[in-house]
PDB file of N, CA and C in Angstrom:
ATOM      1  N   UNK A   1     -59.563 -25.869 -69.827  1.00  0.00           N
ATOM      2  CA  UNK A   1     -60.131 -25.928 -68.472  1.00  0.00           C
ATOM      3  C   UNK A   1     -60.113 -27.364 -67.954  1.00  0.00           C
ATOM      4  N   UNK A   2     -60.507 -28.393 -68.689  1.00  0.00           N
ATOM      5  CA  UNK A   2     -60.828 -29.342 -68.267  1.00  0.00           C
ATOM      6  C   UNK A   2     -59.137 -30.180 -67.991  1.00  0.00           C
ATOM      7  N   UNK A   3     -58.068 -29.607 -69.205  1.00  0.00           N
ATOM      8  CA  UNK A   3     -57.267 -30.308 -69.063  1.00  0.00           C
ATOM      9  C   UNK A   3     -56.563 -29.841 -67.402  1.00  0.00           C
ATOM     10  N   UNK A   4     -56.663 -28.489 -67.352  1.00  0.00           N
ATOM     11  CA  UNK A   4     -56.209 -28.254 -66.045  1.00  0.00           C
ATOM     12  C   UNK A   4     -56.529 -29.010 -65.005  1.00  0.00           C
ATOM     13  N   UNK A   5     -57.902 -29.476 -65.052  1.00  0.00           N
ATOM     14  CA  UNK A   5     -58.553 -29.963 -63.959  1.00  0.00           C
ATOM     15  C   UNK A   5     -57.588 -31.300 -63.845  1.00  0.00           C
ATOM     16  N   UNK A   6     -57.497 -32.045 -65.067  1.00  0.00           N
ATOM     17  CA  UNK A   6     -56.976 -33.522 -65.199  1.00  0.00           C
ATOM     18  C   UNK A   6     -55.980 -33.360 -64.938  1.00  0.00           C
ATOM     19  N   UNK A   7     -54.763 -32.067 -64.993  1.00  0.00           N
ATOM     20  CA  UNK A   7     -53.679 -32.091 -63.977  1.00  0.00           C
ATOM     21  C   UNK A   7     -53.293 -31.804 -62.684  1.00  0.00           C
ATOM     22  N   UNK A   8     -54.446 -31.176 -62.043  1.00  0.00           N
ATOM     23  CA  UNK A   8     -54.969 -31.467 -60.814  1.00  0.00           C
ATOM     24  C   UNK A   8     -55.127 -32.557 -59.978  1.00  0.00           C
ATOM     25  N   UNK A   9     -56.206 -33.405 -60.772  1.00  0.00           N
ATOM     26  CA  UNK A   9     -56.574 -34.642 -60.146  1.00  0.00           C
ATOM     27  C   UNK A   9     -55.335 -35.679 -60.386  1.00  0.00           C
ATOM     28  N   UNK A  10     -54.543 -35.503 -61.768  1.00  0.00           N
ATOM     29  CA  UNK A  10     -53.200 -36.338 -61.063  1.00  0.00           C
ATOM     30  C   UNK A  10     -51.927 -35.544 -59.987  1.00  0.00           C
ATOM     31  N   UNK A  11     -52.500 -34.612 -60.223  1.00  0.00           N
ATOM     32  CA  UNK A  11     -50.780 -34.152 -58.900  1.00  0.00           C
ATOM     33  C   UNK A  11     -51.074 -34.570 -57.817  1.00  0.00           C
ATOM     34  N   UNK A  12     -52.729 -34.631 -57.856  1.00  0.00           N
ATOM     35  CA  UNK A  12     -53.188 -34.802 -56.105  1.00  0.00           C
ATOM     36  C   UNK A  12     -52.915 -36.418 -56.301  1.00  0.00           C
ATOM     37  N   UNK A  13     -53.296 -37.300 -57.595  1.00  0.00           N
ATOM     38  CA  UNK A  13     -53.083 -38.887 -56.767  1.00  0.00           C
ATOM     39  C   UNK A  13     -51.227 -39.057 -56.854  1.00  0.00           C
ATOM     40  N   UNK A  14     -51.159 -38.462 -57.392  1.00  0.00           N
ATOM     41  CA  UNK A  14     -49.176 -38.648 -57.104  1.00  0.00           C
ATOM     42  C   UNK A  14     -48.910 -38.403 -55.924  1.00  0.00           C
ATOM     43  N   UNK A  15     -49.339 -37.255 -55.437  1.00  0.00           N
ATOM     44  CA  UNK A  15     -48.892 -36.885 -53.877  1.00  0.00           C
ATOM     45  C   UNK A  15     -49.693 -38.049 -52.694  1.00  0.00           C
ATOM     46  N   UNK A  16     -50.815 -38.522 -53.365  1.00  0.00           N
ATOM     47  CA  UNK A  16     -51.342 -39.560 -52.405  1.00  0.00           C
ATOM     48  C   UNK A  16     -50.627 -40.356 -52.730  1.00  0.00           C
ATOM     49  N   UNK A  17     -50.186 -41.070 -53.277  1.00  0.00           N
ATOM     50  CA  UNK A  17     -49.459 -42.267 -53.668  1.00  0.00           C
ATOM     51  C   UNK A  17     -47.830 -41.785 -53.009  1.00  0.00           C
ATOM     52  N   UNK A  18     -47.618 -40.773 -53.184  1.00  0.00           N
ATOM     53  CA  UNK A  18     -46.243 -40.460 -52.625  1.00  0.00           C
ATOM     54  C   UNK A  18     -46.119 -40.390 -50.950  1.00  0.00           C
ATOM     55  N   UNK A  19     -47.059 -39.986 -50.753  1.00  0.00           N
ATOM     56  CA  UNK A  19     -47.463 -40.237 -48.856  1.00  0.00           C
ATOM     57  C   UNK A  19     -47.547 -41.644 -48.586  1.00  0.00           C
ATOM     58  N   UNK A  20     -48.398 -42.366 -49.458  1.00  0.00           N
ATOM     59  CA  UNK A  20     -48.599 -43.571 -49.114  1.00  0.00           C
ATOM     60  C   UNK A  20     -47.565 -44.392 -49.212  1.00  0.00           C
ATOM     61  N   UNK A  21     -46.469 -43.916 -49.879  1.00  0.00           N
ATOM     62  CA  UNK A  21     -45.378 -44.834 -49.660  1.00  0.00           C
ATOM     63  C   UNK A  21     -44.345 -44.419 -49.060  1.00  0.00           C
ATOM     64  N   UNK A  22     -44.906 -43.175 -48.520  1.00  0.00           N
ATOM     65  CA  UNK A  22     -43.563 -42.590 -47.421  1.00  0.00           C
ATOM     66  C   UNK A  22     -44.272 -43.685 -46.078  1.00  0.00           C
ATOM     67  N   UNK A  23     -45.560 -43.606 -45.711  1.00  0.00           N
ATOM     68  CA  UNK A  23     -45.923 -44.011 -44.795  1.00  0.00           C
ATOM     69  C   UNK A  23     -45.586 -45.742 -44.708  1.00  0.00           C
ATOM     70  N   UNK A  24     -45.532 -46.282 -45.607  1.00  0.00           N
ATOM     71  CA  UNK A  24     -45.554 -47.936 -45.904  1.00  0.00           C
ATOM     72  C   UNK A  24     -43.748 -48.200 -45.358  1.00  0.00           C
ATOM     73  N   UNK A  25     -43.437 -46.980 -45.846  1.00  0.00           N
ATOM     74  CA  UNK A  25     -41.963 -47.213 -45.298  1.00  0.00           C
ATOM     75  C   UNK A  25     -41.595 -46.484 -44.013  1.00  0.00           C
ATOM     76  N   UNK A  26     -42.387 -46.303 -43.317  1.00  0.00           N
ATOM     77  CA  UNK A  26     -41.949 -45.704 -42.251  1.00  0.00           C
ATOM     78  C   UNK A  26     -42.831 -47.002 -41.223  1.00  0.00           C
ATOM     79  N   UNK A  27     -43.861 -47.292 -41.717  1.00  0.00           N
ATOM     80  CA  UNK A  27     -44.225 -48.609 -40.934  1.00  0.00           C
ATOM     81  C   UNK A  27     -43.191 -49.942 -41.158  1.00  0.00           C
ATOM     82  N   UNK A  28     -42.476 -50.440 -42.151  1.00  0.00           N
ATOM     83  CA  UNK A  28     -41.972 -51.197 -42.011  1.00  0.00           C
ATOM     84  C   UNK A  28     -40.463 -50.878 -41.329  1.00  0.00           C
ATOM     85  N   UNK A  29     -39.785 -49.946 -41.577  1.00  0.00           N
ATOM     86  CA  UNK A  29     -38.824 -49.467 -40.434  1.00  0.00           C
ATOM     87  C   UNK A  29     -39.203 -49.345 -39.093  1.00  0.00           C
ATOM     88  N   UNK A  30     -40.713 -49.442 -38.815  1.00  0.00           N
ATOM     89  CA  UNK A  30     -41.214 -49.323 -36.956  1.00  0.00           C
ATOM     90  C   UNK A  30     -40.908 -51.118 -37.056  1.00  0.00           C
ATOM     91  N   UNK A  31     -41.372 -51.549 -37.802  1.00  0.00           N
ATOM     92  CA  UNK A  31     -41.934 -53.034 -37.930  1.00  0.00           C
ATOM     93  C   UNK A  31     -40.344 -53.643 -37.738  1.00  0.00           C
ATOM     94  N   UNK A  32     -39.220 -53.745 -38.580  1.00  0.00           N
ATOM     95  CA  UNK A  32     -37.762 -53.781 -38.614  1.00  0.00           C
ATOM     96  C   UNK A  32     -37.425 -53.697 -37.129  1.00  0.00           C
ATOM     97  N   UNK A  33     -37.419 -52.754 -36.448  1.00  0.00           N
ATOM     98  CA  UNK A  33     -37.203 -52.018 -35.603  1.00  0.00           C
ATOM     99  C   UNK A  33     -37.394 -53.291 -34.245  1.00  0.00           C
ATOM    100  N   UNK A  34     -38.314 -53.360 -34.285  1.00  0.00           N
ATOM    101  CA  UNK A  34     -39.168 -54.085 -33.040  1.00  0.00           C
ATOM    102  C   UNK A  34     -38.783 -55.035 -33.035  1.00  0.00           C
ATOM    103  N   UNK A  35     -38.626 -55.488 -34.889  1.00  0.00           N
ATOM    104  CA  UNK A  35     -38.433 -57.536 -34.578  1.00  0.00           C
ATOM    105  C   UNK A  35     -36.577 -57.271 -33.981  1.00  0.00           C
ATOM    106  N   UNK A  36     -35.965 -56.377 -34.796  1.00  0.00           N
ATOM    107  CA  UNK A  36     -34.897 -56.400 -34.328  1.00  0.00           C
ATOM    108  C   UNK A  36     -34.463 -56.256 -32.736  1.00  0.00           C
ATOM    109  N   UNK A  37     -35.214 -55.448 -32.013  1.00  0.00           N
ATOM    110  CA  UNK A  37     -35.441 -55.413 -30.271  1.00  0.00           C
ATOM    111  C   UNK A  37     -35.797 -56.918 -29.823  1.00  0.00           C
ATOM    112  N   UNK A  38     -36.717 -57.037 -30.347  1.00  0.00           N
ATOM    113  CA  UNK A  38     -37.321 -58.174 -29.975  1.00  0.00           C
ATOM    114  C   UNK A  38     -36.060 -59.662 -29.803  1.00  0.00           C
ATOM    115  N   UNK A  39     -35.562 -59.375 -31.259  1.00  0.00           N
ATOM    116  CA  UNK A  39     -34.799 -60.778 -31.312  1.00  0.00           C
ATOM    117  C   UNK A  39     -33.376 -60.334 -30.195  1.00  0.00           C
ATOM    118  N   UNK A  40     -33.338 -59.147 -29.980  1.00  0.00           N
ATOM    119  CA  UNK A  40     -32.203 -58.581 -29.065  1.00  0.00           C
ATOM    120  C   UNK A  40     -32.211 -59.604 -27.559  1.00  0.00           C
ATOM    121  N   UNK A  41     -33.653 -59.090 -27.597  1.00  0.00           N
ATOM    122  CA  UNK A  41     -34.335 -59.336 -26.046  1.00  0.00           C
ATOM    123  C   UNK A  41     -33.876 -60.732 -26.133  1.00  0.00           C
ATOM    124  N   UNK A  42     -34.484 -61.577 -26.821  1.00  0.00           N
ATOM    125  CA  UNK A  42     -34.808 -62.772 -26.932  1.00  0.00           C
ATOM    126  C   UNK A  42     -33.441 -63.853 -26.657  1.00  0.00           C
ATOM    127  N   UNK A  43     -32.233 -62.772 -27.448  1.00  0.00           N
ATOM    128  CA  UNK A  43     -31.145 -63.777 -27.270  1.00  0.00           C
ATOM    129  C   UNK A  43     -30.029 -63.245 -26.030  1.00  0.00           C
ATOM    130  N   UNK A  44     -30.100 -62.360 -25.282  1.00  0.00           N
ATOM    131  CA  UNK A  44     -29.547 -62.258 -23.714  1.00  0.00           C
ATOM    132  C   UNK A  44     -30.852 -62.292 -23.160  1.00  0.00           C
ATOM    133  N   UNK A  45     -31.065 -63.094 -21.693  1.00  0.00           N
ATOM    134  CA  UNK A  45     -31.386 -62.905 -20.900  1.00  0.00           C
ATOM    135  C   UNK A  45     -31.290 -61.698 -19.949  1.00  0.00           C
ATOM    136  N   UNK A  46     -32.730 -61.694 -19.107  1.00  0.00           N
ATOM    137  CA  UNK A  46     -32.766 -60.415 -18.520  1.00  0.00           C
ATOM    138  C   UNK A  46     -32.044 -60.021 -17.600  1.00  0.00           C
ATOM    139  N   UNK A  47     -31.664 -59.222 -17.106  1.00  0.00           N
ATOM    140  CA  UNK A  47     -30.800 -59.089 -15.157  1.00  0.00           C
ATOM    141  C   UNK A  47     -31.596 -60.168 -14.857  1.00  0.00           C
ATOM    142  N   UNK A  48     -32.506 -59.982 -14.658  1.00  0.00           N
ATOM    143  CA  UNK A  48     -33.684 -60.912 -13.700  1.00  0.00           C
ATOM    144  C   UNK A  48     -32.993 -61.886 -13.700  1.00  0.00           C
ATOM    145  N   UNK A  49     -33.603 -62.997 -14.706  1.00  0.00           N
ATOM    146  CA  UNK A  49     -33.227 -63.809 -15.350  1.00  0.00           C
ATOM    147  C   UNK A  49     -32.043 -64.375 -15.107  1.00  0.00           C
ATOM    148  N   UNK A  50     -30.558 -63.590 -15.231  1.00  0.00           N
ATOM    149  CA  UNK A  50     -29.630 -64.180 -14.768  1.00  0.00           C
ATOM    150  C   UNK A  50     -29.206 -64.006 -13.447  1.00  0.00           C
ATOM    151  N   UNK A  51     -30.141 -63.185 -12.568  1.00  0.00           N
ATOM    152  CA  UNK A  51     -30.100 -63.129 -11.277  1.00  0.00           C
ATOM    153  C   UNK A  51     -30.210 -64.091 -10.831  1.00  0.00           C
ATOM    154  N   UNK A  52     -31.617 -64.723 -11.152  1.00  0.00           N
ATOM    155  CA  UNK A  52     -32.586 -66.123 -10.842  1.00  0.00           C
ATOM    156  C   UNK A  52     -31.163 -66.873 -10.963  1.00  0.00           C
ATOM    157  N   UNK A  53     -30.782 -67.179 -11.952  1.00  0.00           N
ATOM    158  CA  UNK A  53     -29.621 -68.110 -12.385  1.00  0.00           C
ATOM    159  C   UNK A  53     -28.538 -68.964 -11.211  1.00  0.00           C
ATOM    160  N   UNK A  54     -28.345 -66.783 -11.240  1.00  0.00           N
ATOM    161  CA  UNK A  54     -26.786 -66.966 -10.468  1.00  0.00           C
ATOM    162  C   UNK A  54     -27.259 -67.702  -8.963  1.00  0.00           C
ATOM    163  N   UNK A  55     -28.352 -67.257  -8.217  1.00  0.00           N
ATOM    164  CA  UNK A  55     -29.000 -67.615  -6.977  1.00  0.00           C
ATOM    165  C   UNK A  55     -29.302 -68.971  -6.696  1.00  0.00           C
ATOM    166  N   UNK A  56     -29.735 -69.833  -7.549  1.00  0.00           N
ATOM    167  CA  UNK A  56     -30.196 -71.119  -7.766  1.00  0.00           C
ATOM    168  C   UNK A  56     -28.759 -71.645  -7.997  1.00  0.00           C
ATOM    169  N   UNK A  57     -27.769 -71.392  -8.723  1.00  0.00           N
ATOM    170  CA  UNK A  57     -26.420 -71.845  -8.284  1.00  0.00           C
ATOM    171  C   UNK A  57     -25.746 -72.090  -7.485  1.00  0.00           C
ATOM    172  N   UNK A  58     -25.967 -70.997  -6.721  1.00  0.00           N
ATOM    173  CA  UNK A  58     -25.490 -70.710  -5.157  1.00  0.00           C
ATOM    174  C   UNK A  58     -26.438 -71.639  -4.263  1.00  0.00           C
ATOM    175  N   UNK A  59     -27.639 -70.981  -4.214  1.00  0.00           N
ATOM    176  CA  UNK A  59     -28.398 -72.367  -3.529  1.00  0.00           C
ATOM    177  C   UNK A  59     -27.898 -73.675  -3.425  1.00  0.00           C
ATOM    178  N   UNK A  60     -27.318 -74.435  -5.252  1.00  0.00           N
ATOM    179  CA  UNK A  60     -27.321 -75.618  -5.305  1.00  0.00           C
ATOM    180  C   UNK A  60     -26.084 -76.387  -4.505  1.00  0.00           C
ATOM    181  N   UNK A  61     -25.355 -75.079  -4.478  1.00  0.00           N
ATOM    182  CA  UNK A  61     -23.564 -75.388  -3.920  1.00  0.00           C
ATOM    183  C   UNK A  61     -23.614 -75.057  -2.346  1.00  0.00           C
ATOM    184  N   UNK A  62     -24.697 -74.673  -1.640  1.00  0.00           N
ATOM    185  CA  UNK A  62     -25.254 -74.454  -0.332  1.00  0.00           C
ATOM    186  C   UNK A  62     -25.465 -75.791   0.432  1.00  0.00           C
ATOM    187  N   UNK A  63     -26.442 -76.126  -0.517  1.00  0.00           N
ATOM    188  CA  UNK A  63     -27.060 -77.424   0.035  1.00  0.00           C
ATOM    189  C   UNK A  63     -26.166 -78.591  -0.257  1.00  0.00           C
ATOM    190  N   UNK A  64     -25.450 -77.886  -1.338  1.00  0.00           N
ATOM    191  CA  UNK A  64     -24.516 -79.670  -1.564  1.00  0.00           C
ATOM    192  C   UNK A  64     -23.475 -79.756  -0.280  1.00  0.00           C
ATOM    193  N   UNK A  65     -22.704 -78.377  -0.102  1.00  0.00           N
ATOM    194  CA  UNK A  65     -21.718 -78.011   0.398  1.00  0.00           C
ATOM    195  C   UNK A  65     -22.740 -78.428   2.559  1.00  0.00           C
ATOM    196  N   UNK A  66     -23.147 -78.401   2.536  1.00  0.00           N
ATOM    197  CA  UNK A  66     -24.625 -78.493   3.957  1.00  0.00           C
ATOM    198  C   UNK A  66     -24.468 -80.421   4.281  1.00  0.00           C
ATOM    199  N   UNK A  67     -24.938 -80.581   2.979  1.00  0.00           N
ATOM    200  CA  UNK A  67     -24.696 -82.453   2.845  1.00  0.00           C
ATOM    201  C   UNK A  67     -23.493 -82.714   2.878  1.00  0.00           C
ATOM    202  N   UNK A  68     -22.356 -82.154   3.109  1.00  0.00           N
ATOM    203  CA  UNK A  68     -21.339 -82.729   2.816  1.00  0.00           C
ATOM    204  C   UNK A  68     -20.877 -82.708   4.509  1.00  0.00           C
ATOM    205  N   UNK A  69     -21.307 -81.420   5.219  1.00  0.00           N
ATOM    206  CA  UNK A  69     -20.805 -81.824   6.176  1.00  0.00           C
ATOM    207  C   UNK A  69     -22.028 -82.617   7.105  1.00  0.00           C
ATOM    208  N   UNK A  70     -22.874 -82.733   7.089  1.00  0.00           N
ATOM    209  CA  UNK A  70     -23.714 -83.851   7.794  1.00  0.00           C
ATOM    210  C   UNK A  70     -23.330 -84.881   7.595  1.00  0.00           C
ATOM    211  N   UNK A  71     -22.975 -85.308   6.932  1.00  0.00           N
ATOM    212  CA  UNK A  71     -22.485 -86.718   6.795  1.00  0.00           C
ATOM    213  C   UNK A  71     -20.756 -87.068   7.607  1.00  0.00           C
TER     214      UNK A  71
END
């Protein structure tokens, strides 16, 4: 009886321990995941971003191109 019980109480901590490391690995694949987005993000710039860019370019060749004929 008792031994039954003691194979009880380990199937159940195996299966906890077996969840717990399904879960540990399913958090570090979210975790993977993100830094990898993240560093995505990080190394192109946004539309925005190169919108801003392209505009402030144009601006700069506006005003140069503006000074050139005032003078």
């Amino acid at each position: 009886m008792i031994h039954h019980t003691l194979e009880a109480v380990h199937a159940e901590m195996q299966e906890r321990l077996r969840r717990a490391e399904e879960q540990r690995r399913a958090g570090a694949a979210a975790a993977e995941h993100r830094r990898r987005r993240r560093a995505r993000r990080a190394a192109r710039p946004s539309r925005l971003h190169r919108a801003v860019r392209v505009l402030r370019r144009l601006a700069v060749e506006g005003s140069r191109r503006l000074d050139s004929t005032k003078t």
